[in-house]
N, C-alpha and C. Protein backbone atom coordinates (compact mmCIF):
# COMPACT_ATOMS: atom_id res chain seq x y z
N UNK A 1 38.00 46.90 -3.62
CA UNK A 1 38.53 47.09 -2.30
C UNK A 1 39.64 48.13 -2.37
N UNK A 2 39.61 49.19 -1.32
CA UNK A 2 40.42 50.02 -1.17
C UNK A 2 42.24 49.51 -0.79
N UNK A 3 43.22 49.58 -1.82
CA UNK A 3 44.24 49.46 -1.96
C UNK A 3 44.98 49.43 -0.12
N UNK A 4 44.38 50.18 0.74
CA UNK A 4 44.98 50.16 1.60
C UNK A 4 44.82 49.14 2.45
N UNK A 5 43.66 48.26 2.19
CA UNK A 5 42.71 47.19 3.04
C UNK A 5 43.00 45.84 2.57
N UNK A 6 43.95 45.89 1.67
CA UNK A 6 44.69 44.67 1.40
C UNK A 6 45.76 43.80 1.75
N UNK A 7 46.75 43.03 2.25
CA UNK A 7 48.09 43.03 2.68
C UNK A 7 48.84 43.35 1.43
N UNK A 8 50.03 43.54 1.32
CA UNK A 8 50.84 43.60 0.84
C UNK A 8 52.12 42.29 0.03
N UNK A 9 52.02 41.62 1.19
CA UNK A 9 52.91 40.99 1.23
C UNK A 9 52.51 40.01 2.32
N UNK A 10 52.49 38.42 1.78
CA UNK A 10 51.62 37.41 2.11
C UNK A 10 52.88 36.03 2.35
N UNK A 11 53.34 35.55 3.37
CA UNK A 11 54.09 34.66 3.46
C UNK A 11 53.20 33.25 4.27
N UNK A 12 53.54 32.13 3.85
CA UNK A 12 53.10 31.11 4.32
C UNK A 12 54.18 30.19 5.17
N UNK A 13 53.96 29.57 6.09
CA UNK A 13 54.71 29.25 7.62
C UNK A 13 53.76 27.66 7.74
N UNK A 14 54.21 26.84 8.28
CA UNK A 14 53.97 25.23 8.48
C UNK A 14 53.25 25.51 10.33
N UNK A 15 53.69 26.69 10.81
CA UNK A 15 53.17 26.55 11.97
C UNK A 15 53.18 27.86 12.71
N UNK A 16 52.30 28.16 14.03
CA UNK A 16 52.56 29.25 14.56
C UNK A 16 52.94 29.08 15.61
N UNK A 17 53.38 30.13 16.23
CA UNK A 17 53.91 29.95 17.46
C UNK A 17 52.69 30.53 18.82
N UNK A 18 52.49 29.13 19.76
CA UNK A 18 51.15 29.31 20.47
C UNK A 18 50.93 29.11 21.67
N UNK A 19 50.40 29.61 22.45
CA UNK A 19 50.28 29.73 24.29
C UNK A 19 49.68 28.46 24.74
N UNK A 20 49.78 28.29 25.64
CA UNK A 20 49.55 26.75 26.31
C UNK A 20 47.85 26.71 26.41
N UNK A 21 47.44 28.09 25.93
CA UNK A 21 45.88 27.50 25.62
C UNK A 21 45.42 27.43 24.24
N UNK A 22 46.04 27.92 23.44
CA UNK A 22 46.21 27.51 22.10
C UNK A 22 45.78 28.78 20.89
N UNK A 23 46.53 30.13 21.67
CA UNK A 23 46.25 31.61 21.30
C UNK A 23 47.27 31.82 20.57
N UNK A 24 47.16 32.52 19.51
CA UNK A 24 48.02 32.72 18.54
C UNK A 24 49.34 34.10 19.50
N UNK A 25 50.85 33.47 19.64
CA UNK A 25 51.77 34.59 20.00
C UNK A 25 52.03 35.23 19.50
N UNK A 26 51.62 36.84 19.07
CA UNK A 26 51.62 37.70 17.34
C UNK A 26 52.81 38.55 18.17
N UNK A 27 53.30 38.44 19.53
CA UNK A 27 54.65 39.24 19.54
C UNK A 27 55.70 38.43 19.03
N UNK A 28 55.72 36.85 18.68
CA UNK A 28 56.57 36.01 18.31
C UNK A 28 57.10 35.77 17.18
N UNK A 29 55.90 36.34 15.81
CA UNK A 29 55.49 36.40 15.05
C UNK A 29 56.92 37.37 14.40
N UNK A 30 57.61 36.78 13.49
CA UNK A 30 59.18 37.96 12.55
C UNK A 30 58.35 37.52 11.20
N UNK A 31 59.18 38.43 10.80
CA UNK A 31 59.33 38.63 8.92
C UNK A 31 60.48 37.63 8.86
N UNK A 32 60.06 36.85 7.84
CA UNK A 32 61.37 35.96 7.52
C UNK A 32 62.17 36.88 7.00
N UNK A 33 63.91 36.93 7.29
CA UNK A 33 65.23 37.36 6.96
C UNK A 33 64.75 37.74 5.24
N UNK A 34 64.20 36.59 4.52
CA UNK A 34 64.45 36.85 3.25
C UNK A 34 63.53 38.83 2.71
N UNK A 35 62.48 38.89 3.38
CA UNK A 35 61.78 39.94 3.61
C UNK A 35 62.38 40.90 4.02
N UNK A 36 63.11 41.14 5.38
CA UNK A 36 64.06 42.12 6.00
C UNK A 36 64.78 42.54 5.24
N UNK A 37 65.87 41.73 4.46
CA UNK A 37 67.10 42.47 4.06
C UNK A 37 66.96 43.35 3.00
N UNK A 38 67.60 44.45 3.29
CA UNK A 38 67.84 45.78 2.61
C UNK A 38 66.73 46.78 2.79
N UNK A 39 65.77 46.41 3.85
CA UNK A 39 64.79 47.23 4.22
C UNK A 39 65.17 47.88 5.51
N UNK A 40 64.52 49.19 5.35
CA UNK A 40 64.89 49.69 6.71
C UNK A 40 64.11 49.64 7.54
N UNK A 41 62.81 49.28 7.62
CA UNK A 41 62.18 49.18 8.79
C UNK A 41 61.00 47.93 8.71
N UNK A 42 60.69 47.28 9.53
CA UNK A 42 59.33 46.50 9.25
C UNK A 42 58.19 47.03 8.47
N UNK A 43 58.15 48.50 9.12
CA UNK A 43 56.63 49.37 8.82
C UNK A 43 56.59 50.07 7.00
N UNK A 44 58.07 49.55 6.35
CA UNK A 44 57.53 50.06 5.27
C UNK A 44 56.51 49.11 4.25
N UNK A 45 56.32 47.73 4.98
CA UNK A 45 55.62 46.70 3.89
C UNK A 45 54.33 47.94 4.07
């Protein structure tokens, strides 16, 4: 598989955050803090 078609960086969560019909909210969706810090942008994972 082409290196680019992989994630990067894989975190696991107990739950998602979901619409009253039971659709995943992917604008709700953060990088845990521990991920963020000392990075400058989301888009470099």
């Amino acid at each position: 598989m082409a290196p680019y078609k992989y994630p990067r960086v894989i975190w696991i969560t107990s739950d998602l955050p979901l619409t009253a019909t039971g659709k995943i909210l992917k604008r709700e969706i953060h990088l845990p803090s521990a991920l963020t810090e000392g990075q400058g942008s989301q888009t470099d994972l």
